[in-house]
C-alpha atoms as a PDB file:
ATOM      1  CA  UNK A   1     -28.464  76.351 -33.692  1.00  0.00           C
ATOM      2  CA  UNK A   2     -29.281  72.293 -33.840  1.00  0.00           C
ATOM      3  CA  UNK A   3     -29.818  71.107 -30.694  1.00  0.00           C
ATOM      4  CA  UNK A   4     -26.863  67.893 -30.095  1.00  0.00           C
ATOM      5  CA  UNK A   5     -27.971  65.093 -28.730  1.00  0.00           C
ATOM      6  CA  UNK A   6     -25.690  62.563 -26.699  1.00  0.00           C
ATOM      7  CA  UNK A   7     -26.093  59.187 -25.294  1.00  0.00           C
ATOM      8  CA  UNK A   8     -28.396  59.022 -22.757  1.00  0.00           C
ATOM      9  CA  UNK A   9     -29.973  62.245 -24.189  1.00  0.00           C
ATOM     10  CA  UNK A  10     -34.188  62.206 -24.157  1.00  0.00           C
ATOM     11  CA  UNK A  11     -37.086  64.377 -25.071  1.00  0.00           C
ATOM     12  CA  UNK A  12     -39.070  66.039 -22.240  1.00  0.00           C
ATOM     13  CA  UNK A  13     -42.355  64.363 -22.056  1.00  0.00           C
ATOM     14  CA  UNK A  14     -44.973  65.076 -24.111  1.00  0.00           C
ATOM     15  CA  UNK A  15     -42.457  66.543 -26.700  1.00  0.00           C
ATOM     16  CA  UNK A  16     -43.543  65.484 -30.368  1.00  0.00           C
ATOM     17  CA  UNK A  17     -40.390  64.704 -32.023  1.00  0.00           C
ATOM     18  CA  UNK A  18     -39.932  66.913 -35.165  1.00  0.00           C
ATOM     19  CA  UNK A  19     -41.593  66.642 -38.682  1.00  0.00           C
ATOM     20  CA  UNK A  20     -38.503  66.154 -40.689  1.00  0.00           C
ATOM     21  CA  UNK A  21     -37.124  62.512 -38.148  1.00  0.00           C
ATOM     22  CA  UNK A  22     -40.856  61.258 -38.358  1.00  0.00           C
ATOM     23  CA  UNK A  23     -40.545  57.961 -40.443  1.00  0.00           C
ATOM     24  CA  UNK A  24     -43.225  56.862 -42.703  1.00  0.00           C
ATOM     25  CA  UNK A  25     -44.030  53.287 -42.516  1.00  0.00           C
ATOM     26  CA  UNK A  26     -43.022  52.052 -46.190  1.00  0.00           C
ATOM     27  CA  UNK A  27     -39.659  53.631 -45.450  1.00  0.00           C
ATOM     28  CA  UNK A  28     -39.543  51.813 -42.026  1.00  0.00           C
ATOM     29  CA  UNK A  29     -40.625  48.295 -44.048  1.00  0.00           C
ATOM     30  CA  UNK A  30     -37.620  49.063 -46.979  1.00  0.00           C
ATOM     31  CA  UNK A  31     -35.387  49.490 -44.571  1.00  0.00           C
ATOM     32  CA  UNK A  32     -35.887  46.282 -43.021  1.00  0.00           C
ATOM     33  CA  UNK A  33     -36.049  44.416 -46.906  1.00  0.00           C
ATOM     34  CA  UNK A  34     -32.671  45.746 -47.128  1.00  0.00           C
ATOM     35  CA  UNK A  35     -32.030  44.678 -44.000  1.00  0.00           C
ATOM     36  CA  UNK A  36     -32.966  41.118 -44.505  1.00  0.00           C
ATOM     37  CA  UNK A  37     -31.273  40.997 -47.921  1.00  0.00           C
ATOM     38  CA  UNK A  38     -27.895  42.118 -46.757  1.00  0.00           C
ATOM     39  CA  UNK A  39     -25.638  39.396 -46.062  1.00  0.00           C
ATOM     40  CA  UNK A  40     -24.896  38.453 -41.871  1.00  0.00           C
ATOM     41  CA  UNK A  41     -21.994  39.876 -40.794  1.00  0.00           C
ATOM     42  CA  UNK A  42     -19.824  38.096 -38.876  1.00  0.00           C
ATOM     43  CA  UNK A  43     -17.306  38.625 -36.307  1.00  0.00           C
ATOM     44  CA  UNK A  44     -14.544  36.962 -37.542  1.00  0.00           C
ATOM     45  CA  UNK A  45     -11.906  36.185 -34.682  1.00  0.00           C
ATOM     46  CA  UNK A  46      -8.470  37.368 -35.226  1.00  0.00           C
ATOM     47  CA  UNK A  47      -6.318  34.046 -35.738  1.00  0.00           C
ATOM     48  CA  UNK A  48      -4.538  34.120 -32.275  1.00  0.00           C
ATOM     49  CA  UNK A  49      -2.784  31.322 -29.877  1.00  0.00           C
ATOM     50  CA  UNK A  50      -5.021  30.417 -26.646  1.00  0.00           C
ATOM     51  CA  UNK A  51      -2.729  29.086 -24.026  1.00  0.00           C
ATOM     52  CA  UNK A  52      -4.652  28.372 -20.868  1.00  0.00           C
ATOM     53  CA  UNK A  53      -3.902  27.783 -16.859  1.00  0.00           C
ATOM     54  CA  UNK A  54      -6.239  24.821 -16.456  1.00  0.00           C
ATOM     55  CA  UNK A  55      -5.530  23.437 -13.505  1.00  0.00           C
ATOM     56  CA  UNK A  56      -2.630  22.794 -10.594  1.00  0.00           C
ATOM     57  CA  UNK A  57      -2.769  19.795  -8.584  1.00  0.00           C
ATOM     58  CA  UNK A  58       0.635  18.732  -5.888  1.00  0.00           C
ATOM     59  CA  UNK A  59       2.363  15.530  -7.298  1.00  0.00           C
ATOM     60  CA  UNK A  60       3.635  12.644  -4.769  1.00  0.00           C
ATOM     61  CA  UNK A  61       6.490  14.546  -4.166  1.00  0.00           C
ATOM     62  CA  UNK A  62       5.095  17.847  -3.221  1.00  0.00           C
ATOM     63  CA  UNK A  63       5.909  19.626  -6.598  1.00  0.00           C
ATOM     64  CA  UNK A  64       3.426  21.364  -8.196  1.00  0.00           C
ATOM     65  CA  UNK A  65       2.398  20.132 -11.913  1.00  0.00           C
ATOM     66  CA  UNK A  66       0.520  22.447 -14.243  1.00  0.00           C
ATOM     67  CA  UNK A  67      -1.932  21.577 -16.827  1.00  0.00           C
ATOM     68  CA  UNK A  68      -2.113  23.974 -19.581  1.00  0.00           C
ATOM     69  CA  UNK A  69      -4.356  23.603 -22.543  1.00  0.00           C
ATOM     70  CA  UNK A  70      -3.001  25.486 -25.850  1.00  0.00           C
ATOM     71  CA  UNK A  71      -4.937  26.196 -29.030  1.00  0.00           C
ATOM     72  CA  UNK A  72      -3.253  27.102 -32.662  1.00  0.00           C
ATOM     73  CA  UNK A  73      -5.200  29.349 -34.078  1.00  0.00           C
ATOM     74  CA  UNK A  74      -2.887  30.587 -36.576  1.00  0.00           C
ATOM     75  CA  UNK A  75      -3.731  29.253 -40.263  1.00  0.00           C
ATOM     76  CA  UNK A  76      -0.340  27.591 -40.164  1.00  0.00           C
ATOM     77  CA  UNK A  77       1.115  24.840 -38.615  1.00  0.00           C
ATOM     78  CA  UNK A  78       3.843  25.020 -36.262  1.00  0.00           C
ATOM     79  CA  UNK A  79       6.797  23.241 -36.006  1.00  0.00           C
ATOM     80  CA  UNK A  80       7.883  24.395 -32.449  1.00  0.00           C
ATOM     81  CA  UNK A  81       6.200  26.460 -30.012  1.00  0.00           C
ATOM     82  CA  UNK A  82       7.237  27.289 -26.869  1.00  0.00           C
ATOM     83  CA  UNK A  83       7.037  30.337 -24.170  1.00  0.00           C
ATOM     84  CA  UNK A  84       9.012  31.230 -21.320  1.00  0.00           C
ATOM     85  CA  UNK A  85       6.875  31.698 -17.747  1.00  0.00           C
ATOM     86  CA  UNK A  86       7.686  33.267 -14.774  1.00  0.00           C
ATOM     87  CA  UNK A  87       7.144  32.191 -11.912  1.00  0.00           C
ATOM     88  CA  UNK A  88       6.040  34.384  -8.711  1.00  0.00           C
ATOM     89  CA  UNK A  89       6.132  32.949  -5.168  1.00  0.00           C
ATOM     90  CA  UNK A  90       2.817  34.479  -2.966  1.00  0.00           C
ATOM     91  CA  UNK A  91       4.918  37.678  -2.039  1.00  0.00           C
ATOM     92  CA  UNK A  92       5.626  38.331  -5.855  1.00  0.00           C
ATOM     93  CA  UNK A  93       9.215  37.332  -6.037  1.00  0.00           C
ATOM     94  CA  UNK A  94      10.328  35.636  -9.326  1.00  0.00           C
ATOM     95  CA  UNK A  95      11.095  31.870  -8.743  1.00  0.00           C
ATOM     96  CA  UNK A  96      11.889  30.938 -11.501  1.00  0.00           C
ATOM     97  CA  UNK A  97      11.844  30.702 -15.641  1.00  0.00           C
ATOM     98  CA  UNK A  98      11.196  27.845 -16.908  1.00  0.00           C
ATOM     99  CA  UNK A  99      10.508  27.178 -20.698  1.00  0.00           C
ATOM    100  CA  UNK A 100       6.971  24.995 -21.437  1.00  0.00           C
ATOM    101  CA  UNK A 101       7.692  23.341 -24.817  1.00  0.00           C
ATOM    102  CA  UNK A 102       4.393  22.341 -26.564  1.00  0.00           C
ATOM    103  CA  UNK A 103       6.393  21.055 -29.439  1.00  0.00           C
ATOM    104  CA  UNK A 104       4.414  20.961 -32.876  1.00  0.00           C
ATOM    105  CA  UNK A 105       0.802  22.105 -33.152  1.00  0.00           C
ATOM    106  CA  UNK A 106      -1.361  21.736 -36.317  1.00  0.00           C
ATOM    107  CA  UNK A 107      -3.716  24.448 -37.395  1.00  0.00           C
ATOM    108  CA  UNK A 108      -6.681  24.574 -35.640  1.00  0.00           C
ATOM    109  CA  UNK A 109      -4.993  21.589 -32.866  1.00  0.00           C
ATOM    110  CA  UNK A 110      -5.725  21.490 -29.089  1.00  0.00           C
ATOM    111  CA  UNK A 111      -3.277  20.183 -27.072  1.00  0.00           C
ATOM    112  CA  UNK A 112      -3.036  19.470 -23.084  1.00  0.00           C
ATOM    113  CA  UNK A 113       0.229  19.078 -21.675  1.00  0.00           C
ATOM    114  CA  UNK A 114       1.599  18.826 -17.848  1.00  0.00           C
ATOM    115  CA  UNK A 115       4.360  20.195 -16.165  1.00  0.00           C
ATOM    116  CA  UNK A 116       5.412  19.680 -13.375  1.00  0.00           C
ATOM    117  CA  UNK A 117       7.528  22.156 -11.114  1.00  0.00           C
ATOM    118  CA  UNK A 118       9.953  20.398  -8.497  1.00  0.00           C
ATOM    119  CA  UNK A 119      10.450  21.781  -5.225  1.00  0.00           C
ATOM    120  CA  UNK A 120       7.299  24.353  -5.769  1.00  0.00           C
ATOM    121  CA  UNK A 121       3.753  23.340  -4.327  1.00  0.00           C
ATOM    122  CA  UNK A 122       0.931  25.064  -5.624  1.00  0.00           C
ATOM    123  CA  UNK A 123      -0.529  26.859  -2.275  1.00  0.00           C
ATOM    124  CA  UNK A 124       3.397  28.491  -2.840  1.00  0.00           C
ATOM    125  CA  UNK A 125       2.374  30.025  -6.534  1.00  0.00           C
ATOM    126  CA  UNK A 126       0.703  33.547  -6.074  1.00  0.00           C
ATOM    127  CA  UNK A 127       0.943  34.024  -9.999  1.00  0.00           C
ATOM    128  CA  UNK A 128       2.379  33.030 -13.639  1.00  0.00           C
ATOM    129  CA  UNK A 129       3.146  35.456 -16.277  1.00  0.00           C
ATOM    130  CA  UNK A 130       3.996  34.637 -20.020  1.00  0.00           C
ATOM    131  CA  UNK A 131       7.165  36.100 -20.234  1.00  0.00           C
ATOM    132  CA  UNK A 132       8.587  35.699 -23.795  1.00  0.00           C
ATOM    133  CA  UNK A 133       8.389  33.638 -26.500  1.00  0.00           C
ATOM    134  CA  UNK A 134      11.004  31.066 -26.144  1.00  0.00           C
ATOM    135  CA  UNK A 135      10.488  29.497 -29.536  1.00  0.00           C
ATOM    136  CA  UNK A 136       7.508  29.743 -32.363  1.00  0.00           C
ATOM    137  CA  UNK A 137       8.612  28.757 -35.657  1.00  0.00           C
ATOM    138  CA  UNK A 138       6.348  27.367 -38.371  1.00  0.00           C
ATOM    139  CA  UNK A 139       6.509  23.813 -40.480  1.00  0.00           C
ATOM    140  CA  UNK A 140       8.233  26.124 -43.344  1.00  0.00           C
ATOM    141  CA  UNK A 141      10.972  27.491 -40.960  1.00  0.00           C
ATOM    142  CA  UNK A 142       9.993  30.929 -40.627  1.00  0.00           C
ATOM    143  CA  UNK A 143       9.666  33.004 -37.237  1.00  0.00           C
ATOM    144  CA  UNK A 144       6.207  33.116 -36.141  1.00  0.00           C
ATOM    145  CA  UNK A 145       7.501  34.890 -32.258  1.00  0.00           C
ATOM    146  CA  UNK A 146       5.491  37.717 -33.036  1.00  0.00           C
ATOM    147  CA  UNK A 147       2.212  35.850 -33.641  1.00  0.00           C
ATOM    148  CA  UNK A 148       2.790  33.396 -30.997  1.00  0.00           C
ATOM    149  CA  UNK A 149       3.452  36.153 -28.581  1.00  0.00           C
ATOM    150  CA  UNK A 150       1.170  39.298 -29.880  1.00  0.00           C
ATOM    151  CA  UNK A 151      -1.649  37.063 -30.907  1.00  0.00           C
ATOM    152  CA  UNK A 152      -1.964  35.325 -27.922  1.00  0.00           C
ATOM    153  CA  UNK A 153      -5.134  35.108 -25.532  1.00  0.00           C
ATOM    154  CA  UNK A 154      -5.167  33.430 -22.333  1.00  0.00           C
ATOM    155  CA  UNK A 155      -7.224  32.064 -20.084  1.00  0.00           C
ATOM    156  CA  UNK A 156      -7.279  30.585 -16.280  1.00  0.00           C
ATOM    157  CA  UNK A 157      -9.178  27.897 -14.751  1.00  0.00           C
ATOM    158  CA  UNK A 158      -6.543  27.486 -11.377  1.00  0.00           C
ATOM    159  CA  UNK A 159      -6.150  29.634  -8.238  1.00  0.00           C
ATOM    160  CA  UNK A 160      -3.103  30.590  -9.460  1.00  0.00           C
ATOM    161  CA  UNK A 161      -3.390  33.755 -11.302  1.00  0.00           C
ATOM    162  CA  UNK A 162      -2.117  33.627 -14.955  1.00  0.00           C
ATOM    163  CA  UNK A 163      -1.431  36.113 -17.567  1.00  0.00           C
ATOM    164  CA  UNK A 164       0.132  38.228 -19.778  1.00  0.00           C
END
C-alpha cells in the first residue's frame, strides 16, 4: 500500500526520499522555462459594489451624519442606486430604516455622500446593517437589485459597526 501523505506530513530524518520523486536538474530548469513562458495569471476581482461606513461625526444639532463612500464596480452605469439600512440603537433594537439614495453612479465612479440622522447621535448607534436594496436600476432601465445587493462588499472605517 502507498503511503498518503497530508499537509503538514514529513519524512523522519535522515529518510532519503524515494528514487522515482528524485528530480533531475534539466527537468527542474524546463519546468521553470515553462514557467516563465506561461502567461501571469491574474486575480481578476468579481465586478461588485463597495459601499463603505467611513466615518460618523454629531452635527450642531446633536444628530448623527454618516459619511459613506460607494464604488460601482459593475461594468455598467447606473441610473439609480439606493439601499435600505437599519439602524440598531447600542442594545440592538431597530431604530429605524431609512433609504440612502446615491443617485447615479458611472462605471468605475467613487462617490462620498453624507447623511445625516436627526434625533440619533452617534455614541447612540451600536450598529448598521444593509438591509435591502431599495433601488438599483441601470442607465438602460433594467433591474440590477441583485448585483447591487449580492455583489456588494463593504467596508468600515467608524465605531459604528457596519455590515451585511
Amino acid at each position: 500500500m502507498k503511503p498518503i501523505l497530508t499537509a503538514g506530513a514529513t519524512f523522519p530524518a535522515g529518510a532519503a526520499l524515494p528514487h522515482r520523486l528524485a528530480v533531475g536538474p534539466a527537468v527542474a530548469l524546463l519546468a521553470l522555462l515553462i514557467g516563465l513562458a506561461a502567461p501571469p495569471l491574474r486575480a481578476q476581482a468579481p465586478e461588485a459594489i463597495t459601499l463603505e461606513l467611513n466615518g460618523a461625526a454629531a452635527t450642531p444639532d446633536g444628530a448623527c451624519q454618516l459619511t459613506l463612500v460607494v464604488t460601482n464596480g459593475l461594468p455598467q452605469t447606473l441610473r439609480r442606486a439606493a439601499w435600505q439600512v437599519a439602524i440598531f440603537d447600542r442594545a440592538g433594537a431597530v431604530q429605524s430604516l431609512p433609504v440612502l439614495d446615491f443617485g447615479a453612479l458611472l462605471p468605475g465612479k467613487t462617490r462620498v455622500a453624507q447623511f445625516a440622522l436627526p434625533g440619533r447621535p452617534c455614541d447612540q448607534l451600536g450598529r448598521i446593517v444593509v438591509n435591502d436594496v431599495a433601488e438599483c436600476t441601470a442607465q438602460d432601465g433594467s433591474d440590477q437589485r441583485a448585483a447591487c445587493l449580492g455583489g456588494l462588499a463593504t467596508r468600515n472605517r467608524s465605531e459604528i459597526g457596519f455590515g451585511l
